[in-house]
Protein backbone atom coordinates (compact mmCIF):
# COMPACT_ATOMS: atom_id res chain seq x y z
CA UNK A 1 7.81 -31.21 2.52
CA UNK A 2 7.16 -31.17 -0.85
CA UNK A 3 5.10 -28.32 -0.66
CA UNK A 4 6.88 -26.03 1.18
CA UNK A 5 8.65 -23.67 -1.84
CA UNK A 6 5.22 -23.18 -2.42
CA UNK A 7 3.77 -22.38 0.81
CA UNK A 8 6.68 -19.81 1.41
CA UNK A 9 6.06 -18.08 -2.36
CA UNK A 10 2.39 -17.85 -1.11
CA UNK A 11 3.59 -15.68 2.20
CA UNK A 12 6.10 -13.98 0.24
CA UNK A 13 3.66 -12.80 -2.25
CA UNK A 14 0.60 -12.03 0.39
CA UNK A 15 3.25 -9.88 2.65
CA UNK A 16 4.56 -7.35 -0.41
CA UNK A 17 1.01 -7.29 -1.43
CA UNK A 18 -1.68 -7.29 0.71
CA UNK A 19 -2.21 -4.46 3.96
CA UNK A 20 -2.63 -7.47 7.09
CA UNK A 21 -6.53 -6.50 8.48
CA UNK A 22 -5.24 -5.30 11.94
CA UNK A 23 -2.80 -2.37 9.83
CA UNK A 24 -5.79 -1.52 7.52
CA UNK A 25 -8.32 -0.55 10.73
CA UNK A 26 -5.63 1.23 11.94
CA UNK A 27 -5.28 3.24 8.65
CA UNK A 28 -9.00 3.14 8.46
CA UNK A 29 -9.72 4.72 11.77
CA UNK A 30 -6.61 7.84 11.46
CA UNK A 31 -8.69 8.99 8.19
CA UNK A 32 -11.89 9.90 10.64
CA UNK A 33 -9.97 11.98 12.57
CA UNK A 34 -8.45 13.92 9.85
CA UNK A 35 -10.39 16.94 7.96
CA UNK A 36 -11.16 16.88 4.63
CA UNK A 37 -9.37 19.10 1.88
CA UNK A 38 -6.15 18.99 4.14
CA UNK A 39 -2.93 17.91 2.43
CA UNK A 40 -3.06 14.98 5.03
CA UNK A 41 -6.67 14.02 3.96
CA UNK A 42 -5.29 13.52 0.42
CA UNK A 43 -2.65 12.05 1.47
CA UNK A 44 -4.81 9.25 3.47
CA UNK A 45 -7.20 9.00 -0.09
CA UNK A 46 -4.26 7.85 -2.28
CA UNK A 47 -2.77 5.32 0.44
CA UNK A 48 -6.66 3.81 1.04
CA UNK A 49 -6.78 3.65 -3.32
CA UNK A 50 -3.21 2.15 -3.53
CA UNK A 51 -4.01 -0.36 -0.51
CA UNK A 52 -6.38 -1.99 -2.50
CA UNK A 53 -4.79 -1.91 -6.30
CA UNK A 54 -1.97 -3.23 -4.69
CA UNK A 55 -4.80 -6.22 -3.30
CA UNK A 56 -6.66 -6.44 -6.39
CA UNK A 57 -4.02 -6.88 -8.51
CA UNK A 58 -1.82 -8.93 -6.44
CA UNK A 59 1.05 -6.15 -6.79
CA UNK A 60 3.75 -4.63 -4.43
CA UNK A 61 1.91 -2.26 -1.78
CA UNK A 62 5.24 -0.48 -1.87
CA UNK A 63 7.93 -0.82 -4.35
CA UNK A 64 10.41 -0.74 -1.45
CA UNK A 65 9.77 -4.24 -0.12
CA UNK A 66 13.14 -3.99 2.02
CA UNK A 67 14.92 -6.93 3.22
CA UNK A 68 12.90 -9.73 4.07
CA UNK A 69 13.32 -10.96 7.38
CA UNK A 70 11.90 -14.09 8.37
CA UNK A 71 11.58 -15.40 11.96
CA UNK A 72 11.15 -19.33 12.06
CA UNK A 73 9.93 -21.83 14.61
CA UNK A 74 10.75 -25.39 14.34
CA UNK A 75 9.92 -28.80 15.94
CA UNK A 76 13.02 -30.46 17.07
CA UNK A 77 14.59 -32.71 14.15
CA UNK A 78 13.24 -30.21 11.24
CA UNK A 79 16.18 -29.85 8.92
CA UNK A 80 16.65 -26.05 8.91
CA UNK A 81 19.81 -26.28 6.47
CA UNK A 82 17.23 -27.69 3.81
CA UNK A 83 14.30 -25.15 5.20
CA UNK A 84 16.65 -21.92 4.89
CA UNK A 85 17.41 -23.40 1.16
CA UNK A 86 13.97 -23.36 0.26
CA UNK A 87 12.93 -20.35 1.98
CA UNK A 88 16.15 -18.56 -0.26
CA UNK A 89 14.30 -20.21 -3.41
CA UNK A 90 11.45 -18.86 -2.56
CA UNK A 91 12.34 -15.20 -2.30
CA UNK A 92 14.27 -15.61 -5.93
CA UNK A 93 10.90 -16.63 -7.35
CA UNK A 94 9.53 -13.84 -5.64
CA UNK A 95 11.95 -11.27 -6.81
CA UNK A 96 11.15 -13.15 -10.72
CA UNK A 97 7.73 -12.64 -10.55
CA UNK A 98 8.20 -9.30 -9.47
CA UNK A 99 6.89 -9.40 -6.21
CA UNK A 100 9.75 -8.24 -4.63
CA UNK A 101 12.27 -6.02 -5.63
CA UNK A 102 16.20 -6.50 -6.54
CA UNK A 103 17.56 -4.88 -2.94
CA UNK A 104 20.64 -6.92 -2.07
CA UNK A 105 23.37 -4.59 -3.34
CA UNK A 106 27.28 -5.86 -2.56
CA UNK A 107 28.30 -3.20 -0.07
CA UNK A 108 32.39 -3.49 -1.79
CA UNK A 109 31.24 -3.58 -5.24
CA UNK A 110 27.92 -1.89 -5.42
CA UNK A 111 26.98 -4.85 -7.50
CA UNK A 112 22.97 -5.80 -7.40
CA UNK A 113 22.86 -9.53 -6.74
CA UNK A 114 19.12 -9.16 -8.68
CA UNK A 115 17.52 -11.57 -6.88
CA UNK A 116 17.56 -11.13 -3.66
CA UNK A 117 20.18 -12.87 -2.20
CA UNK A 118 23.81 -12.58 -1.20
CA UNK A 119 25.70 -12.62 2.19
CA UNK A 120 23.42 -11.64 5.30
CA UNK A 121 19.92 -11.60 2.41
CA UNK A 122 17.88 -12.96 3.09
CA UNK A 123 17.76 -12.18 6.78
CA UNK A 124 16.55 -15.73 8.61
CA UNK A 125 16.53 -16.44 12.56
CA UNK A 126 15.47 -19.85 13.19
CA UNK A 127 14.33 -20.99 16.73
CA UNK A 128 13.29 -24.47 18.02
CA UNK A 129 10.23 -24.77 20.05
CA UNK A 130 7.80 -27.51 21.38
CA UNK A 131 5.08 -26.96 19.18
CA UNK A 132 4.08 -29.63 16.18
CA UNK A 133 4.34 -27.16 13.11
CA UNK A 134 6.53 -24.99 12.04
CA UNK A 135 5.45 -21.21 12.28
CA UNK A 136 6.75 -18.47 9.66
CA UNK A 137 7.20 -15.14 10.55
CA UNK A 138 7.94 -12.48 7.67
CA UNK A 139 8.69 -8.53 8.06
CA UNK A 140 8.81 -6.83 4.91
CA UNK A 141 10.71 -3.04 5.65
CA UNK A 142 11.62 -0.78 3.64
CA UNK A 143 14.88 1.40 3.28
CA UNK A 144 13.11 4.66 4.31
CA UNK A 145 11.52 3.68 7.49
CA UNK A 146 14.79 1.40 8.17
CA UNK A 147 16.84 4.65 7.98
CA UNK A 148 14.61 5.83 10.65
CA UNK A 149 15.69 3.13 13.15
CA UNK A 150 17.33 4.96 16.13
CA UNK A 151 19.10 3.79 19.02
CA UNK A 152 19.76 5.74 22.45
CA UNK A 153 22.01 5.42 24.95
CA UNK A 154 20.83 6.38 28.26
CA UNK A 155 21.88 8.31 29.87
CA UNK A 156 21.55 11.48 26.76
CA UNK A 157 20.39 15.23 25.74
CA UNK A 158 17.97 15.25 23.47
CA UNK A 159 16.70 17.69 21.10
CA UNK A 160 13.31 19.11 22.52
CA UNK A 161 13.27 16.45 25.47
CA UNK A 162 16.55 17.41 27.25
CA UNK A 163 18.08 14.92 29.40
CA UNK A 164 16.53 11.40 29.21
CA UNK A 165 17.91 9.08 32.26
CA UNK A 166 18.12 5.84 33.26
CA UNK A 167 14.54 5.85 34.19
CA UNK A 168 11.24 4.77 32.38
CA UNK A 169 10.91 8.55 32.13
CA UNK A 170 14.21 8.96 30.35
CA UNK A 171 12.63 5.73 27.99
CA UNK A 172 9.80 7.75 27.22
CA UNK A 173 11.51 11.08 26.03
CA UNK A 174 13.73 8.79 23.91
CA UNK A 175 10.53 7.46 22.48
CA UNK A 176 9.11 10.38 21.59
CA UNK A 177 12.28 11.86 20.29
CA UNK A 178 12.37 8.89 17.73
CA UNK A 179 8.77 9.85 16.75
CA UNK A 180 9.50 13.00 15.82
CA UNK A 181 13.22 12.61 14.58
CA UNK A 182 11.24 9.80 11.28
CA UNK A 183 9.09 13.42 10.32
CA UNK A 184 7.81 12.44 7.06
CA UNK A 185 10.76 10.80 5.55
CA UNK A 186 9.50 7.61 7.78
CA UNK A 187 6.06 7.70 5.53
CA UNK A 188 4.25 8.78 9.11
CA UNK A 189 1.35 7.93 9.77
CA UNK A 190 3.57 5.07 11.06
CA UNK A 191 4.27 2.35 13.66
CA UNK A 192 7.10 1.68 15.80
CA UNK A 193 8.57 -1.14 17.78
CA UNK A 194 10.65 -0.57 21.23
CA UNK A 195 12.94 -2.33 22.85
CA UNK A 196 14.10 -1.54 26.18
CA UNK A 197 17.50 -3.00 27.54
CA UNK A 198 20.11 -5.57 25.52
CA UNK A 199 23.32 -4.78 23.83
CA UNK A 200 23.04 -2.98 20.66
CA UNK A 201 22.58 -6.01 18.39
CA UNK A 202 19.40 -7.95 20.56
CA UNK A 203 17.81 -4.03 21.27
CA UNK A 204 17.84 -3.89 17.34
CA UNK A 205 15.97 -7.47 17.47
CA UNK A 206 14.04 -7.09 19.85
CA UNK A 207 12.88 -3.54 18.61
CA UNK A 208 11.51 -5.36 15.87
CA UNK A 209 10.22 -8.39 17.18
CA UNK A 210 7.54 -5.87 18.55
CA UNK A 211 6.55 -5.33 14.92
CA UNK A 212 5.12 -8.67 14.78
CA UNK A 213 2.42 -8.17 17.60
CA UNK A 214 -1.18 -7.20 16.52
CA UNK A 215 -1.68 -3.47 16.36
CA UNK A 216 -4.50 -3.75 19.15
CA UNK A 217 -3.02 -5.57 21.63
CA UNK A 218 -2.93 -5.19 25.22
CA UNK A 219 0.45 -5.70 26.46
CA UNK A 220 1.25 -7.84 29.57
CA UNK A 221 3.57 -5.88 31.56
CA UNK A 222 1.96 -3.05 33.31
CA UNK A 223 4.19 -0.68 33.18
CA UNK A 224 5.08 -0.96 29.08
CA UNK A 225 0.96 -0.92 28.76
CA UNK A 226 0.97 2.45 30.42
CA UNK A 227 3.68 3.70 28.38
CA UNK A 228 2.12 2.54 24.85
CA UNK A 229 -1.09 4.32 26.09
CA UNK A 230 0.76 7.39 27.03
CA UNK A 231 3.23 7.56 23.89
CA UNK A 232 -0.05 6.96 21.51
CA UNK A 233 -1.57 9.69 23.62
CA UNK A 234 0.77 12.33 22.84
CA UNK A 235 2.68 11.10 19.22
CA UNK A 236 0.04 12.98 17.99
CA UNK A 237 -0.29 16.17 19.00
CA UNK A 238 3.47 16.50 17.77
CA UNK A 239 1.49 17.42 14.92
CA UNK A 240 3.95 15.99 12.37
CA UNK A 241 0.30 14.04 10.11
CA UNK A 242 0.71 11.96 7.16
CA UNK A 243 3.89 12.30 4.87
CA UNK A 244 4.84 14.82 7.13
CA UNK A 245 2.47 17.18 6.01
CA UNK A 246 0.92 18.22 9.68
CA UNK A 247 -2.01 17.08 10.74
CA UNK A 248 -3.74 15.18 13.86
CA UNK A 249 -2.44 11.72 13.10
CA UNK A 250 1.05 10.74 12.92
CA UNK A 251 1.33 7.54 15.02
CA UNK A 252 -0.82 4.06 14.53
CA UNK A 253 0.73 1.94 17.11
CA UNK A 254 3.50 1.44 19.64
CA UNK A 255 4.55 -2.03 20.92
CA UNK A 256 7.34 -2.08 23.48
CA UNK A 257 9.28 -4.88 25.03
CA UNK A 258 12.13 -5.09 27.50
CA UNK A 259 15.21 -7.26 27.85
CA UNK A 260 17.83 -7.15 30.63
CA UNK A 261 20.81 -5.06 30.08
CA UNK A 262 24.68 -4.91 31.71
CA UNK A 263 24.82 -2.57 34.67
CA UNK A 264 26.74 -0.61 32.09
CA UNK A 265 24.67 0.03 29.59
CA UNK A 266 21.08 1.49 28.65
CA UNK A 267 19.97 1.12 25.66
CA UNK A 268 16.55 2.25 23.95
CA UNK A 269 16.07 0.87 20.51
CA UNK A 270 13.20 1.95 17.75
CA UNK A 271 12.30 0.32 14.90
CA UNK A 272 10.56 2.47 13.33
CA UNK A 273 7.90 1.04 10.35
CA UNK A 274 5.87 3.24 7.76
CA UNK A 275 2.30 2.91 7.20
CA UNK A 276 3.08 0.16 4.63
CA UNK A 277 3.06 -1.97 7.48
CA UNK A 278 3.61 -5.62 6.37
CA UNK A 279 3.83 -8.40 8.11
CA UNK A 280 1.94 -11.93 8.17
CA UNK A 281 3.13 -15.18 9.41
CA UNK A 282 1.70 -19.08 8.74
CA UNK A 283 1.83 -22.26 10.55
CA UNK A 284 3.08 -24.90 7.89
CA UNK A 285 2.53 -28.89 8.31
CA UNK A 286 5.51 -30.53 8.28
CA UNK A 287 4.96 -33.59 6.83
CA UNK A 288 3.74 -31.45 3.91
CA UNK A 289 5.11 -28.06 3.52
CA UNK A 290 1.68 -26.62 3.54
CA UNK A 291 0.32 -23.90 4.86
CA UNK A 292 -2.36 -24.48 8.09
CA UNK A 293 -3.10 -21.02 8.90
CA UNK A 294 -2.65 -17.93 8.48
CA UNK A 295 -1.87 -14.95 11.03
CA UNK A 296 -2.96 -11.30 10.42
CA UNK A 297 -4.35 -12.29 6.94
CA UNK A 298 -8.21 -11.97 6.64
CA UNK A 299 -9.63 -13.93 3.88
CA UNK A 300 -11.61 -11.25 2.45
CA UNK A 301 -9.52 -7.94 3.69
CA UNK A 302 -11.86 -4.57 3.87
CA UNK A 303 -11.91 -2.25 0.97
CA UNK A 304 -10.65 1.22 2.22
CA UNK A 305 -11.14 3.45 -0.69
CA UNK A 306 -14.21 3.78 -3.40
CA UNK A 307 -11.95 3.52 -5.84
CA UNK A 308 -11.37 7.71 -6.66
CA UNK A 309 -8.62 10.52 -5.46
CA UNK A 310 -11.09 13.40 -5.22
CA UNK A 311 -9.20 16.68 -6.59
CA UNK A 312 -10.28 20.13 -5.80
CA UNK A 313 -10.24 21.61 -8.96
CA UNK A 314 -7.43 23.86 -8.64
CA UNK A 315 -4.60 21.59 -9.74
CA UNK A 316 -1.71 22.93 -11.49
CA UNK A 317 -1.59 20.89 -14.86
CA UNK A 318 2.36 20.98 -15.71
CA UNK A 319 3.25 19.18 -19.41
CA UNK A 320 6.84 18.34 -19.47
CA UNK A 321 9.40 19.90 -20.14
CA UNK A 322 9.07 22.77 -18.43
CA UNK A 323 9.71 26.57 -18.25
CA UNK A 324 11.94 28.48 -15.06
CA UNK A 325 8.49 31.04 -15.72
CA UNK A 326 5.84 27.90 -14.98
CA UNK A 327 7.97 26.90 -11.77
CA UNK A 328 8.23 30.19 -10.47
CA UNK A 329 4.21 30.49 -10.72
CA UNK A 330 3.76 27.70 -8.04
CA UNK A 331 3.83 27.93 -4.06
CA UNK A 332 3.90 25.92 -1.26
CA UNK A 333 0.83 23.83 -0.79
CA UNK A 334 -0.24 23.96 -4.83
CA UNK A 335 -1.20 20.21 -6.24
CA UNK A 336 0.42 19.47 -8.82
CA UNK A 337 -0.84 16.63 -12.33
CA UNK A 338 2.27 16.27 -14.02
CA UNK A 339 2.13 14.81 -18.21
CA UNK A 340 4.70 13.79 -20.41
CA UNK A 341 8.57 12.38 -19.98
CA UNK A 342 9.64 11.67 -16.80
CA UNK A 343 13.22 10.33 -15.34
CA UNK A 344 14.20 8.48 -12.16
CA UNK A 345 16.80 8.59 -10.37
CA UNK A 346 18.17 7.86 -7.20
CA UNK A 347 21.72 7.57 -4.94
CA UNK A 348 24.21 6.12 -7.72
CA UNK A 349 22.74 8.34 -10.68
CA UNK A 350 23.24 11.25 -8.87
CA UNK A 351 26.41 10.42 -7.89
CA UNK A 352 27.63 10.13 -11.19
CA UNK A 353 25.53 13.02 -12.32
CA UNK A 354 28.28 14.87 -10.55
CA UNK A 355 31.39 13.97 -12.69
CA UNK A 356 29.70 13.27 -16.02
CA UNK A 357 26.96 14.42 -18.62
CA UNK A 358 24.03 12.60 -18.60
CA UNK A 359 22.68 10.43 -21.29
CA UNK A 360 19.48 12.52 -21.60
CA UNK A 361 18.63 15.82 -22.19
CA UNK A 362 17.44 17.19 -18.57
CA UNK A 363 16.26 20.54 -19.76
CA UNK A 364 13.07 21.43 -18.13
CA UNK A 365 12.82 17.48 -16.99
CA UNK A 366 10.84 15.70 -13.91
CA UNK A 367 12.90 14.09 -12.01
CA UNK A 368 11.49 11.65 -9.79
CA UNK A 369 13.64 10.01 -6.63
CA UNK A 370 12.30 6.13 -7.42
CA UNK A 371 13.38 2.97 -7.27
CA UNK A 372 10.67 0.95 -9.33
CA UNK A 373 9.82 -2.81 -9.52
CA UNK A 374 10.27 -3.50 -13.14
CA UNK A 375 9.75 -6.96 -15.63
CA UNK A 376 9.97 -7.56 -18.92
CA UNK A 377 6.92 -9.18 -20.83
CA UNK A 378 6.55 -12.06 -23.38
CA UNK A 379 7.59 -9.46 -26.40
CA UNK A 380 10.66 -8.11 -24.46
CA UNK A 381 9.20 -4.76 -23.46
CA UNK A 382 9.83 -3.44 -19.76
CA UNK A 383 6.36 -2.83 -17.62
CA UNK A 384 5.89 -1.09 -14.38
CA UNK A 385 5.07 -3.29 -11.55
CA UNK A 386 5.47 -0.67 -8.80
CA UNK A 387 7.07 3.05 -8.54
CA UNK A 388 6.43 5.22 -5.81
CA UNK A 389 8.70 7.88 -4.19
CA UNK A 390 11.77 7.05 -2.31
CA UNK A 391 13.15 9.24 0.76
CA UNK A 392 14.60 12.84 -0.95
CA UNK A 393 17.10 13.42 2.13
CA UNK A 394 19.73 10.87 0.60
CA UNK A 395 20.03 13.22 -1.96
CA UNK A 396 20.65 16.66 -0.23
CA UNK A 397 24.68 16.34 -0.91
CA UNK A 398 23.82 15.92 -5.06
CA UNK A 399 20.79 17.98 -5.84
CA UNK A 400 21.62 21.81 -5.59
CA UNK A 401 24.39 21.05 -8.25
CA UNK A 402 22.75 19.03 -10.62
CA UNK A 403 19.65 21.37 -10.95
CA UNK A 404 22.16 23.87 -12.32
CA UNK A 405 24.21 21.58 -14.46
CA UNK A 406 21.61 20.24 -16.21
CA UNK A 407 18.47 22.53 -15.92
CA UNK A 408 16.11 20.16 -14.12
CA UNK A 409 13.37 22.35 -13.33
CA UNK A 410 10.96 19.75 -11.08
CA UNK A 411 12.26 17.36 -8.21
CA UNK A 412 10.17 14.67 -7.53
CA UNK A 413 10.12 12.25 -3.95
CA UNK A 414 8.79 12.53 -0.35
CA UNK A 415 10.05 13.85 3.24
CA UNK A 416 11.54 16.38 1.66
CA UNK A 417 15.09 18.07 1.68
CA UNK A 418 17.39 20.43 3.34
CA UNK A 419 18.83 24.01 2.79
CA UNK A 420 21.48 23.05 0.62
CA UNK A 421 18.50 22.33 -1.97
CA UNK A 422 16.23 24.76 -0.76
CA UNK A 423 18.64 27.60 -2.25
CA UNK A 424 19.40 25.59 -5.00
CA UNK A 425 15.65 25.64 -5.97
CA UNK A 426 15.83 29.27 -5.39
CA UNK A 427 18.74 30.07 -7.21
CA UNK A 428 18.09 27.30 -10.20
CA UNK A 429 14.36 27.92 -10.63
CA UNK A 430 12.90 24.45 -9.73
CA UNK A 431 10.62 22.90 -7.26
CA UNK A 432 10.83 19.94 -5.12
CA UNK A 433 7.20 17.94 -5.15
CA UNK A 434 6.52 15.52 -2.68
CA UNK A 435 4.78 12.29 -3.94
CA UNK A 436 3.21 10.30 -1.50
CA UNK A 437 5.37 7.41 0.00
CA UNK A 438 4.45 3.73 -0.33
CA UNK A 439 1.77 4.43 -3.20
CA UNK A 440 3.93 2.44 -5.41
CA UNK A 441 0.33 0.95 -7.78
CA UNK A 442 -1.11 4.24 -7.99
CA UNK A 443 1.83 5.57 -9.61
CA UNK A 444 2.70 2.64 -11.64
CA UNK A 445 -1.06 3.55 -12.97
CA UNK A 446 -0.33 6.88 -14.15
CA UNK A 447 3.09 5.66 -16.14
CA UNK A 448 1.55 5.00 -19.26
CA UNK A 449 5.40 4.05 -20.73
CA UNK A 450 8.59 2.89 -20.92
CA UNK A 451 10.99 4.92 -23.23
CA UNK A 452 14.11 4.27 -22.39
CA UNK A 453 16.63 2.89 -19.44
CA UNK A 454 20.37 3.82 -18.47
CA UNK A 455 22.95 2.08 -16.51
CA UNK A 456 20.43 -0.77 -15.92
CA UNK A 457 24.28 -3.18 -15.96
CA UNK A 458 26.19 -0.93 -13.62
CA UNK A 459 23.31 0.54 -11.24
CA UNK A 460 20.31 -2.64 -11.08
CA UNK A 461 16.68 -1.79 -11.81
CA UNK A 462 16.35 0.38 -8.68
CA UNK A 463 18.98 2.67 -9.42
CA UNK A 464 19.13 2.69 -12.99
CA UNK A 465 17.17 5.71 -15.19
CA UNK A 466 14.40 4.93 -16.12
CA UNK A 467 12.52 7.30 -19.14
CA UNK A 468 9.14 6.88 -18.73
CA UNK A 469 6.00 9.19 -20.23
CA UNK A 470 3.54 9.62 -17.22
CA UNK A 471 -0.09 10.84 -17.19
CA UNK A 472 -2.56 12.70 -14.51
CA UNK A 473 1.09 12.03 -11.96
CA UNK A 474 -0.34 14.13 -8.60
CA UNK A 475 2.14 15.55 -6.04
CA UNK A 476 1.90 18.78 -4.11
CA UNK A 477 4.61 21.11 -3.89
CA UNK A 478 6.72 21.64 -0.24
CA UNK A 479 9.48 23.27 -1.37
CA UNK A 480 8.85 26.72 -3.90
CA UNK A 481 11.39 28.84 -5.63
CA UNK A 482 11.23 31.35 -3.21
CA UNK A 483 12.83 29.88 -0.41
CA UNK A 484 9.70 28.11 1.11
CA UNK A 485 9.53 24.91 2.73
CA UNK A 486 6.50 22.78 4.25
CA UNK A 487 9.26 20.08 5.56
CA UNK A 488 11.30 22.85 7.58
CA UNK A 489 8.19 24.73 8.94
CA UNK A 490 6.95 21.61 10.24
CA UNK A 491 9.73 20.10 11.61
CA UNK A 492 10.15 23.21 13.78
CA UNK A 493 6.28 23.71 15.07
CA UNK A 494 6.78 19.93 15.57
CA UNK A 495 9.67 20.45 17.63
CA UNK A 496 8.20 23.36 20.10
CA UNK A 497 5.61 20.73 20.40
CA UNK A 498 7.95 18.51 21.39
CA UNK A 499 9.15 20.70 24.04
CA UNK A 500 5.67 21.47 25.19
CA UNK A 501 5.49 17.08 25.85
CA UNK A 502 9.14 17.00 27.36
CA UNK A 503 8.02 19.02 30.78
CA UNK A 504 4.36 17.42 30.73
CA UNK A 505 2.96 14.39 32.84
């Protein structure tokens, strides 16, 4: 199979960076139902433009591309110790080219492997089957919508649904429930696999096994058809919308499977997946190693956007550094086009933030939760392949303190964060923006440099701090200066509404 590193570079590469057809209708159809000038509408603009840069320019949709897990079929006397060799190759030369990001980090050491690989990465199931070729199946997740993974244990009291039991009632509420629980730290407008039934590890599987049916699928089983219908009929009017902004879309699609259980336990498991839904899978020859067909991949995929973010206007142009007087100015709901220096940093910078000064002055900085994809050209010089937001909420323990250490007046990520920060914005003077998740090429547009990196030995490229200058960089504020917060007045109407489904047929 001479062929076959090849073949499984080619689905590597089409998975991180191009939307399967089925996901882009889906995303297609929730921006008809939406209205324009909303926060949501905007929302849906920048994910249709960043759907097809990422496309166009054969670039990571999102600069989270997860773990890769593969799911591979075989014909009996296929070497698989040789096939999960090449497939391991294959995701290094992905990670290279920077098609994928660094993600497998040493859970003793904290060490970034950098490419990719390490003990349990890639993740690789292999199953025989009768057919002649082998079929490749590839999930792509990433680390915010994993986080929102949840798995019940019937029977259990749930917050808004009350008691869910051993019932395909109790399954629904727990459905629901995991709906709501993502909010927008999931990137809603999202999609979610169930499985119902298995121990903890195959409900996990099969969860996601779901994830690689087509979005408009009828499912066989009567009973798990009727629920999808009646889950997609009401995930909505939770009225949690895109990036948890509210609105009148938050769900795409729900596939749900069932596997038998012991009499002793219940078990409801969620994947939950963000609108950077990607997934494809290929039929390889295996005399070959090439690639025969290809599954959820159109050859031409539909354009989404015409190639503009329309703005209203009335955006609040902030040049960085800033002043405690210009962050006090904005509100809730303002849009924000942020120019000048900019710093990222995520989980292990702020961290240390907490022990030790910091390498750069922070004074009236941007600070921007994100984890890019980065390579270095021909003349040495770092570029940006991808760098959208990652999820804020990992930060809650770390943020209150270092705005007042270090005088970092704007907070930069998406889903938002809790009270701890909330006062600390208050008290500090600062303001948390929320970018919009997955739009890792439309940011990487509007860095227009490199300056400078930290810790890029001890942390890897997605937790290392990066200096970049950044131009016409659009987020809207959700949490003020005065104690005001989008993420917390949603996540409570969304949970009355949640109440309002829980006693509803």
């Amino acid at each position: 199979m001479k062929n076959i590193a090849e073949s499984l570079l080619s689905l590597i590469t089409e998975t991180a960076t191009n939307l399967p057809e089925d996901v882009r209708r889906a995303v297609a159809a929730a921006a008809k139902l939406e209205a324009e000038g909303t926060q949501s509408m905007q929302a849906i603009r920048i994910i249709h433009k960043n759907v097809d840069m990422a496309a166009d320019l054969v670039q990571p949709i999102c600069q989270d591309t997860g773990m890769p897990t593969f799911v591979v079929h075989t014909p009996v006397g296929i070497n698989q110790i040789e096939l999960k060799a090449s497939i391991k190759e294959a995701v290094m030369e992905a990670t290279r080219r920077g098609k994928l990001r660094p993600n497998s980090v040493d859970s003793i050491t904290g060490k970034n492997s950098g490419l990719n690989v390490g003990p349990g990465t890639p993740v690789i199931h292999f199953e025989q089957w009768e057919q002649d070729y082998i079929e490749v199946l590839l999930l792509l997740k990433g680390g915010g919508c994993e986080n929102k993974n949840i798995q019940y244990s019937l029977p259990a009291d749930l917050p808004g649904m009350g008691n869910a039991d051993r019932t395909l009632e109790g399954v629904y509420k727990c459905i629901l429930h995991a709906v709501w629980q993502a909010q927008g730290q999931g990137c809603s407008q999202g999609f979610i696999g169930v499985c119902i039934g298995g121990d903890r590890t195959t409900g996990y599987e099969g969860a996601k096994s779901q994830l690689f049916r087509e979005v408009d699928d009828t499912n066989e089983i009567p009973e798990l058809k009727e629920m999808e219908e009646r889950i997609m009929g009401n995930a909505d009017k939770l009225g949690i919308g895109t990036m948890g902004f509210g609105g009148k879309v938050t769900l795409l699609g729900c596939k749900i499977g069932a596997l038998n259980r012991l009499p002793a336990s219940f078990f409801v498991s969620v994947a939950y997946n963000c609108w950077a839904y990607r997934r494809l899978s290929v039929h390889i020859d295996p005399a070959t190693g090439s690639i025969t067909k290809w599954n959820f991949r159109d050859e031409k995929p539909s354009h989404l956007s015409n190639g503009e973010i329309p703005t209203t206007g009335h955006e609040v142009v902030l040049n960085t550094p800033v002043t405690e007087e210009q962050v006090r100015a904005l509100k809730v709901g303002d849009m924000v086009v942020i120019n000048g220096p900019m710093f990222t940093g995520r989980d292990a910078l702020h961290k240390y933030l907490m022990t030790h000064d910091s390498p750069a002055d922070l004074s009236g900085a941007a600070l921007y939760h994100c984890g890019p994809v980065m390579l270095k050209d021909d003349a040495g010089n770092w570029t940006v392949k991808a760098a959208g937001p990652t999820t804020s909420s990992r930060e809650e323990p770390y943020q209150s303190e270092i705005l007042k250490r270090f005088g970092v007046r704007i907070v930069i990520g998406k889903g938002g964060m809790g009270s701890k920060t909330l006062k600390g914005l208050e008290e500090s003077g600062a303001v948390y923006l929320n970018a919009i998740g997955g739009a890792a090429q439309v940011y990487a547009e509007n860095i227009t440099g490199v300056t400078g990196v930290n810790f890029l030995e001890e942390f890897g490229i997605p937790e290392a701090m990066w200096q970049f200058n950044v131009k016409q960089f659009m987020a809207v504020v959700t949490m003020d200066s005065h104690g005001n917060s989008l993420h917390a007045e949603v996540e409570r109407e969304s949970l009355e509404n949640l109440e309002e489904l829980a006693v509803s047929k």
